[in-house]
Protein backbone atom coordinates (compact mmCIF):
# COMPACT_ATOMS: atom_id res chain seq x y z
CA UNK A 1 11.37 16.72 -28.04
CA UNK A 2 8.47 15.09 -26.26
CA UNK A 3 6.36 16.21 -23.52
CA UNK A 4 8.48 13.43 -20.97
CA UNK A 5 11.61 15.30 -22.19
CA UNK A 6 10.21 18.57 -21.00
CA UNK A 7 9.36 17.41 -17.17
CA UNK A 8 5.91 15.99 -17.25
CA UNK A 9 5.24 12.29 -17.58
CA UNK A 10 2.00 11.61 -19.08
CA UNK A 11 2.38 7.41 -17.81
CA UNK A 12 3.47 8.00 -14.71
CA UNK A 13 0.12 10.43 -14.12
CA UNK A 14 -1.79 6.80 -15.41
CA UNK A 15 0.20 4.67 -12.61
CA UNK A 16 -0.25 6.92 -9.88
CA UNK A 17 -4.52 6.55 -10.42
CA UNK A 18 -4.04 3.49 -10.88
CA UNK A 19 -2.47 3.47 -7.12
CA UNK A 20 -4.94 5.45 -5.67
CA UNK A 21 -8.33 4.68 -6.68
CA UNK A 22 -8.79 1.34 -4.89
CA UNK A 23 -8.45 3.79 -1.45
CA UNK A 24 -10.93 6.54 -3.18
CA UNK A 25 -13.28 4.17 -4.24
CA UNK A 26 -13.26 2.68 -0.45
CA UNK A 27 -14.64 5.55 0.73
CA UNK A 28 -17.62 5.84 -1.62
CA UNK A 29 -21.02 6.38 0.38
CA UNK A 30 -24.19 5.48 -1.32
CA UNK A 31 -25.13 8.78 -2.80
CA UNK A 32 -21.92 8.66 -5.21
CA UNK A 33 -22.62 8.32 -9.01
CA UNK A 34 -19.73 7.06 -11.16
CA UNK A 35 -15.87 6.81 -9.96
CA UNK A 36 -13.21 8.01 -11.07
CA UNK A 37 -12.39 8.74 -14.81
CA UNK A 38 -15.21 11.51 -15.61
CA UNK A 39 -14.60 15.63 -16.16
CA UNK A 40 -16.69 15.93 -12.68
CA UNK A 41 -17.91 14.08 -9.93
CA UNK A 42 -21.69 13.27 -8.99
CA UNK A 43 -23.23 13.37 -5.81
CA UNK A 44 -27.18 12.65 -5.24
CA UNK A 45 -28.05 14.06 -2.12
CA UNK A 46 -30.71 12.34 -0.40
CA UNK A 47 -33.41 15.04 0.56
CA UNK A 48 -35.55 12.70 2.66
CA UNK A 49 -33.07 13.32 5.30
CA UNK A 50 -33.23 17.20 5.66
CA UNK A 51 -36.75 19.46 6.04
CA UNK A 52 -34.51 22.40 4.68
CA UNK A 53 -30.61 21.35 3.36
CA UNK A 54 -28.57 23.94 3.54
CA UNK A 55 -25.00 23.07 1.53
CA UNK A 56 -21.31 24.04 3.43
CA UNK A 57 -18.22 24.19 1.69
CA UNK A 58 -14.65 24.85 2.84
CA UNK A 59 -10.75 24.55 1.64
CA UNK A 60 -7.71 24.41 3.52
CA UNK A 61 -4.47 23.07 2.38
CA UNK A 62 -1.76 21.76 5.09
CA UNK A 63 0.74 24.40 4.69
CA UNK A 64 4.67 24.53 5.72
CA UNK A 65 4.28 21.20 8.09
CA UNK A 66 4.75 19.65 4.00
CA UNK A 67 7.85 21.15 4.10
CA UNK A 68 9.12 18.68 6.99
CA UNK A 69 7.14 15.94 5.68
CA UNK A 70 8.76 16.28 2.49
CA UNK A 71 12.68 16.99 3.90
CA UNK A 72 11.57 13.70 5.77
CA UNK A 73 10.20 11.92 2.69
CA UNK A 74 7.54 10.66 5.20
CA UNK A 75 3.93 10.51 3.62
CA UNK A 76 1.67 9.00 5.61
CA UNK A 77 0.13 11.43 8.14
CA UNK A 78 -0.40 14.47 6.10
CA UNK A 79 -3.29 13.18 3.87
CA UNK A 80 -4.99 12.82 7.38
CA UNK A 81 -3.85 16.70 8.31
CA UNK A 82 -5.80 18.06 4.74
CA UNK A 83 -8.66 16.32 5.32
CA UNK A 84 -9.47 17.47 8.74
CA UNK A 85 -8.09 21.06 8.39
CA UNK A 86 -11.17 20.99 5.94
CA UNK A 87 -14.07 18.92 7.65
CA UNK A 88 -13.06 20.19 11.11
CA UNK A 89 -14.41 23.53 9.81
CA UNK A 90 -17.40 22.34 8.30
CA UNK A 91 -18.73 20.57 11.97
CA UNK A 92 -18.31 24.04 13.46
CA UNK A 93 -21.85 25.11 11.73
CA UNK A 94 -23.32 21.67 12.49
CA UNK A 95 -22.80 20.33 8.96
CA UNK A 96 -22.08 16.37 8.11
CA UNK A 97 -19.51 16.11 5.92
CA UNK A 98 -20.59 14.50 2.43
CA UNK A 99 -17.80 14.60 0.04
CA UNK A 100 -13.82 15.78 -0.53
CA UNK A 101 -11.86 16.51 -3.00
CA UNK A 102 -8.32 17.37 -3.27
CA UNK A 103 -5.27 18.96 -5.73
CA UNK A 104 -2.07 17.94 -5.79
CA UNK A 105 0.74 19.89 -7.40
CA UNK A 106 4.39 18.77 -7.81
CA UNK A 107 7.71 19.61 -9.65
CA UNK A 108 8.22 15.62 -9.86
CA UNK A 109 5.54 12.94 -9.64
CA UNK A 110 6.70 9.83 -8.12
CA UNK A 111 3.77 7.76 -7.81
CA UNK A 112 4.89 4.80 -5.41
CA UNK A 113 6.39 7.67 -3.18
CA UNK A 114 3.16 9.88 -3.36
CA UNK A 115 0.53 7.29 -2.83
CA UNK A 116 0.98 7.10 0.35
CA UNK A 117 -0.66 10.71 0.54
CA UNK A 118 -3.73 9.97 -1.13
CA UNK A 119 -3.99 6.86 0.33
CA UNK A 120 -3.58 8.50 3.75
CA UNK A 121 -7.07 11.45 2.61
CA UNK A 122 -8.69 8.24 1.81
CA UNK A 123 -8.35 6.60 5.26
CA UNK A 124 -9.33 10.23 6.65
CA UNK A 125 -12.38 10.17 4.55
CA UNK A 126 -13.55 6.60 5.15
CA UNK A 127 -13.33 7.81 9.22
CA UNK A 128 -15.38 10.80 8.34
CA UNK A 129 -17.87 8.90 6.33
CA UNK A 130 -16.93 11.45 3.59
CA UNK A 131 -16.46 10.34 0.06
CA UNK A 132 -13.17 11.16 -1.57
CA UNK A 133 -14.91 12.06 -4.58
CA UNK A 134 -12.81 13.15 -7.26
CA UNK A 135 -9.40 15.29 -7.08
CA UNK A 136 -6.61 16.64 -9.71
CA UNK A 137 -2.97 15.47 -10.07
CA UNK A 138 -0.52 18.68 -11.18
CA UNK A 139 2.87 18.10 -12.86
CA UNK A 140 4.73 21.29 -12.88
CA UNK A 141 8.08 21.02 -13.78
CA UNK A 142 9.79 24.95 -13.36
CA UNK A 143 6.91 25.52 -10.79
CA UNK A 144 8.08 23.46 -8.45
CA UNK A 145 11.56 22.75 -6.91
CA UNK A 146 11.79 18.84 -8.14
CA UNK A 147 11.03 17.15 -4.71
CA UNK A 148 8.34 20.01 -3.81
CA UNK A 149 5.10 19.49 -3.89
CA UNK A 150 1.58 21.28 -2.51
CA UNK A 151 -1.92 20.11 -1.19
CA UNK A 152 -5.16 21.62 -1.32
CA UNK A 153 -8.05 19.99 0.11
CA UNK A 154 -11.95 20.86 -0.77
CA UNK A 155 -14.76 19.32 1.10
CA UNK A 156 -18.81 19.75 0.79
CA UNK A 157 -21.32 18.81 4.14
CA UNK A 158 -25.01 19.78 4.53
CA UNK A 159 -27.13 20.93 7.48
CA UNK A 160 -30.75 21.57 7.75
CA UNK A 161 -31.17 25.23 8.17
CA UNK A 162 -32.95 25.28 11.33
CA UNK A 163 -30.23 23.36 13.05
CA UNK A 164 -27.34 25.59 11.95
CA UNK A 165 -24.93 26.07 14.81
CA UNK A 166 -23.93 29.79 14.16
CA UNK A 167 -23.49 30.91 17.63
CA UNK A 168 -26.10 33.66 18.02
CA UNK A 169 -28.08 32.12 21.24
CA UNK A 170 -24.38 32.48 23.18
CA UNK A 171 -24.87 34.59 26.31
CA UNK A 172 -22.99 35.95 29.20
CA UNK A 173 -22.56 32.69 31.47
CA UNK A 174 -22.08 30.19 29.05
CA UNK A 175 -19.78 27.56 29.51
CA UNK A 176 -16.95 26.94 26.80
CA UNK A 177 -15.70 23.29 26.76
CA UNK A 178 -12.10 22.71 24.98
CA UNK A 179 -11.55 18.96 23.22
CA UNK A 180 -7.85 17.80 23.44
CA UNK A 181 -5.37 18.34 19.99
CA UNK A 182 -3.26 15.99 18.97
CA UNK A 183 -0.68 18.01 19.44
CA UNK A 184 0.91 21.24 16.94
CA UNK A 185 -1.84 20.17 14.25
CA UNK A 186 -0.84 22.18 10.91
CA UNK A 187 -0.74 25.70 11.54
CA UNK A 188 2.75 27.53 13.14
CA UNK A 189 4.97 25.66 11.34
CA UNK A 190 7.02 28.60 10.00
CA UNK A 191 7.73 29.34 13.59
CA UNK A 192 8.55 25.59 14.39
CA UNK A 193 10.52 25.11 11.76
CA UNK A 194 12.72 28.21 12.22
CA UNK A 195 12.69 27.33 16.27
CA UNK A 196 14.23 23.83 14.93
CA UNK A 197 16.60 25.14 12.19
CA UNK A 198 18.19 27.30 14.88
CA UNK A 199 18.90 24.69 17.41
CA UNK A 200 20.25 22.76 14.92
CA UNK A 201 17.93 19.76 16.45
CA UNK A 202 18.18 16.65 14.13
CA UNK A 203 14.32 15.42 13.37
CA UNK A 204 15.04 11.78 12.97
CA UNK A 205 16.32 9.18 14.61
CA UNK A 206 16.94 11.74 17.02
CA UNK A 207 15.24 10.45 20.30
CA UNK A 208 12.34 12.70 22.41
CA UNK A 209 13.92 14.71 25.35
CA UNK A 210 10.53 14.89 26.52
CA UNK A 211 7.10 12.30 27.28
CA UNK A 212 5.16 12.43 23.74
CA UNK A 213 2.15 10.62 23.99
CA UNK A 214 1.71 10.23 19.95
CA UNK A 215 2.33 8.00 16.98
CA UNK A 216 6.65 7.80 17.64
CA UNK A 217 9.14 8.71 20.05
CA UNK A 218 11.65 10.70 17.64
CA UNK A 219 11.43 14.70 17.49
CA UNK A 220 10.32 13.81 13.84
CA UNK A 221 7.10 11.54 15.21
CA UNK A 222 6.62 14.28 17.34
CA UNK A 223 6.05 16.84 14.41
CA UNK A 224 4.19 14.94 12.16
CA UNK A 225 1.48 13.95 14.25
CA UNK A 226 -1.35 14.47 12.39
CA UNK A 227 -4.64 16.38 13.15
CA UNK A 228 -6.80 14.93 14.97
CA UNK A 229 -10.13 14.73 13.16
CA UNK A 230 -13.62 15.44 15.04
CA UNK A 231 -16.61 15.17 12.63
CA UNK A 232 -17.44 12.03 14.49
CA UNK A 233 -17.08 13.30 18.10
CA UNK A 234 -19.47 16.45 16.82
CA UNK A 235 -21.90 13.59 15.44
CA UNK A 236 -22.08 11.91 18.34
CA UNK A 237 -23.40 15.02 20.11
CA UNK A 238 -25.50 15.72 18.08
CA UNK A 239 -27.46 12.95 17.68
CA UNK A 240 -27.81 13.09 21.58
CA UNK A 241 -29.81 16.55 21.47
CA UNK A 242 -32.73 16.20 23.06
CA UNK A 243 -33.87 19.36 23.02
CA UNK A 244 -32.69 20.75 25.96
CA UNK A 245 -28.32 20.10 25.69
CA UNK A 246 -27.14 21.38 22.47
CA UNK A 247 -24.43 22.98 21.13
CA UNK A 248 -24.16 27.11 20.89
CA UNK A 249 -21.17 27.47 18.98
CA UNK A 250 -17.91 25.89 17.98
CA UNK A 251 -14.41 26.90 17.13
CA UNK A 252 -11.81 24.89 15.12
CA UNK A 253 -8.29 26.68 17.14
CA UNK A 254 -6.53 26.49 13.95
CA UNK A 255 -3.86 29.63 12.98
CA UNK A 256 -4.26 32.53 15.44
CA UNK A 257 -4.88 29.92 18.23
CA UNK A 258 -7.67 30.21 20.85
CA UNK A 259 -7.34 34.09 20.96
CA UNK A 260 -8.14 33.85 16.88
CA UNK A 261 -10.61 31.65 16.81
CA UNK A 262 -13.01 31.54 20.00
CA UNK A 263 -14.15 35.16 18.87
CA UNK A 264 -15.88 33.78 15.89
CA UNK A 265 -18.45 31.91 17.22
CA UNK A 266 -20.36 34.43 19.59
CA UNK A 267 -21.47 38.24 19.58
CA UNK A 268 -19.90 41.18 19.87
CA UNK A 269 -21.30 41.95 23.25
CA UNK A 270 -19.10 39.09 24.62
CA UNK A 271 -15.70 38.23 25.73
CA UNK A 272 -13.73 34.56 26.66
CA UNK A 273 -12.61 34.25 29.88
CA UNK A 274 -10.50 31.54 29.84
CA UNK A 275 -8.32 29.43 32.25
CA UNK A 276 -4.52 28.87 30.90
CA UNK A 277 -4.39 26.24 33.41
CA UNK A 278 -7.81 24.13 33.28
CA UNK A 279 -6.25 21.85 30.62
CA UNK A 280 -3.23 19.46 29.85
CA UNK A 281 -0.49 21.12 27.51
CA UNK A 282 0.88 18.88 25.42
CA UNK A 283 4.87 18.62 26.01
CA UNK A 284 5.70 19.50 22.68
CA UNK A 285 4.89 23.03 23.12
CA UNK A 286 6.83 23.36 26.20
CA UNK A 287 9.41 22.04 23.79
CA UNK A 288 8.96 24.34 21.46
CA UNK A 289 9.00 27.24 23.99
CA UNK A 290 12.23 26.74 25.94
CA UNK A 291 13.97 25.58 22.79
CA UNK A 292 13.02 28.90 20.83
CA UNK A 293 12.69 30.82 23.81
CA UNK A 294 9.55 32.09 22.70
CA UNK A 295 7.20 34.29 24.78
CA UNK A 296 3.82 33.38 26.44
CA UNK A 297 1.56 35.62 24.33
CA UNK A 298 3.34 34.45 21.60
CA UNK A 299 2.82 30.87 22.36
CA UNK A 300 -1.20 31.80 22.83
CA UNK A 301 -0.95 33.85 19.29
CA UNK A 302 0.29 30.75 17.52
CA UNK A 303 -0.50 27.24 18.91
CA UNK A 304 -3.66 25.78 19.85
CA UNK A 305 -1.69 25.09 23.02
CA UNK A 306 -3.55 21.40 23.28
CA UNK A 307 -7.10 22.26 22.60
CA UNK A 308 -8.16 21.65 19.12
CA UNK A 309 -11.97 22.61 19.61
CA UNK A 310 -13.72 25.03 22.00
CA UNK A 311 -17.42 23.87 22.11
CA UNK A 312 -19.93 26.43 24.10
CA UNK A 313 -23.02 25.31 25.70
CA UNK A 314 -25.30 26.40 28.67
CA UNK A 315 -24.04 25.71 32.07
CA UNK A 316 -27.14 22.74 32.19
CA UNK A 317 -25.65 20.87 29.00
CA UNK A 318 -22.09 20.83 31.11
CA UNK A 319 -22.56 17.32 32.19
CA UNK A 320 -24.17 15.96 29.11
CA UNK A 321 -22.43 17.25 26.49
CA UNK A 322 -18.84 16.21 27.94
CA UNK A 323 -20.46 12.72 28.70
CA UNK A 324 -21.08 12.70 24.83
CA UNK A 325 -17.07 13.51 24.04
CA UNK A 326 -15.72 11.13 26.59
CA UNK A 327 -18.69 8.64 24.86
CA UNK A 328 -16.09 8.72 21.47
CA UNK A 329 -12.80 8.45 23.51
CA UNK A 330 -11.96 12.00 23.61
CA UNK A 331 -10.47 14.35 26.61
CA UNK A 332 -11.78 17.44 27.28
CA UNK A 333 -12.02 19.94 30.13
CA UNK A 334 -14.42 23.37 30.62
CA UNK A 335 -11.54 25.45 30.15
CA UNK A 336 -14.00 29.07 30.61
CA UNK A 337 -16.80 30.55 30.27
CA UNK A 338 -18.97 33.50 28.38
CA UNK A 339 -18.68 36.98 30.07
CA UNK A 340 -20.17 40.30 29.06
CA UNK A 341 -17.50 42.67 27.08
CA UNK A 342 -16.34 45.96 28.15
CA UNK A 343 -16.03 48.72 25.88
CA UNK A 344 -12.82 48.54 23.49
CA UNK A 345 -12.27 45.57 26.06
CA UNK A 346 -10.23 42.28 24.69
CA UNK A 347 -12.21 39.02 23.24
CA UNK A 348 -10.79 36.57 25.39
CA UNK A 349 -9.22 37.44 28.63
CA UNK A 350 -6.59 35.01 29.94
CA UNK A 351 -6.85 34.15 33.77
């Protein structure tokens, strides 16, 4: 008996670092110490650049959408879906992303067939500017089934303190500007998985009965598309801020959907009034409704319904700040605004 006999394979952990740690090393800024080989990773953060750093840290992992991805055997997007479920938090307080780290946990390692995942956090990363610093490779035979595996992604950014976005200066009569999704992003998969199972809809080759504007035109394209990843749109807005246009508040509409999310960002005093109709749904939730026959305030409870961001600024900023996102290639639309909130009254009020 040898530990290869009882499920884990010891040279096939060696091979799959080997794979990966040309793409990690690619995305090494200047303030990483070492590579990869040591117990723990080194950052030196340059404190010339902030009066008063303030460190941010989140984790997020992709969640069922691996379970299609792995049914699928398709690798390539959902290294791109951990990284900004992670980072696309950290912008929301104003933070630059610095470094990332992930876990991976299988039944099985294969590492030609799992490269491709690492190597697609890596290409995240490098469009972050965010070092893929370090990570941990898990082979858990009787843990998981033998083609299962799960992600975890953990990512570090910094902010000076007095230019923390954290939503407090939001008042009544703000304006709340929502940034296009690419599409389902990674959160209501249960749901779209169950809506697919019971139409017995084939994911691929199985042409699009509908106009998807993303990566493929198979139902399997469609559901892979990965999130779309806004550190640098954020940046760009940023470092525009004169003084007088800046950014209140912003929510990543990630599980719980616009009605979830919007409410973190301003006081209790406020409400969301927002217009279901000011943007462009993506198709593939009109899909997704007729085919599961599921119900309006479901959809809104859910989905992001095509707006991956809701940005709030005064009415004044409007014109500048939307200049900025169109400046990166985005679409976005003012999709409501900031009103007082009754008492017991809803957050956001659909009109």
């Amino acid at each position: 008996m040898d530990y290869k006999k009882s499920g884990v394979d010891i040279e096939a952990g060696d091979r799959f670092v080997d794979l990966i740690a040309p793409a990690a090393k690619a995305t090494y800024r200047k303030e990483v110490m070492g590579g990869i080989g040591p117990f723990a990773a080194l950052f030196e953060l340059d404190l010339k650049k902030y009066k008063k750093p303030v460190l941010v840290s989140s984790t997020d992992g992709v969640g069922t959408k691996l379970k299609l991805a792995i049914e699928l055997k398709r690798y390539d997007t959902i290294g791109q879906d951990l990284v900004a479920m992670c980072v696309n938090d950290l912008i929301c307080c104003g933070a630059e992303p610095l470094f990332f780290l992930d876990y991976f946990a299988m039944g099985k390692l294969l590492p030609e067939e799992h490269a491709p995942i690492i190597k697609g956090i890596a290409r995240a990363c490098k469009e972050c500017d965010c070092s893929l610093i370090g990570g941990e490779t898990a082979e858990m035979p009787g843990m998981y089934m033998k083609d299962d595996f799960d992600l975890a992604g953990f990512s570090v950014g910094v902010v000076d303190k007095d230019k923390i976005i954290d939503g407090t200066k939001i008042k009544e009569g703000d304006i709340i500007i929502g940034v296009a999704s690419s599409g389902i992003h990674s959160n209501g998969y249960s749901l779209v998985r169950k809506v697919i199972e019971d139409a017995k809809i084939q994911l691929s080759p199985s042409p699009l009965p509908l106009s998807h504007q993303g990566r493929g035109n198979s139902v399997a394209d469609m559901l892979l598309e990965p999130t779309k990843l806004y550190p640098n749109l954020v940046k760009n807005i940023l470092h525009h801020n004169d003084g007088k246009h800046h950014i209140k508040g912003i929510a990543h509409i990630t599980g719980g959907g616009l009605e979830g999310n919007v409410p973190r960002v301003f006081p209790k005093s406020c409400a969301a009034e927002l217009d279901i109709d000011s943007w462009e749904r993506p198709e593939v939730f009109n899909f997704l409704q007729r085919l599961g026959s599921i119900p309006e305030n479901e959809m809104r409870r859910v989905f992001n319904l095509g707006i991956g961001l809701a940005i709030v600024v005064s009415e004044e900023s409007v014109e500048r700040v939307m200049h900025d996102i169109k400046g990166v290639g985005e679409k976005a639309w003012v999709i409501g605004k900031i009103v007082g909130r009754k008492k017991n009254g809803k957050e956001v009020i659909f009109v």
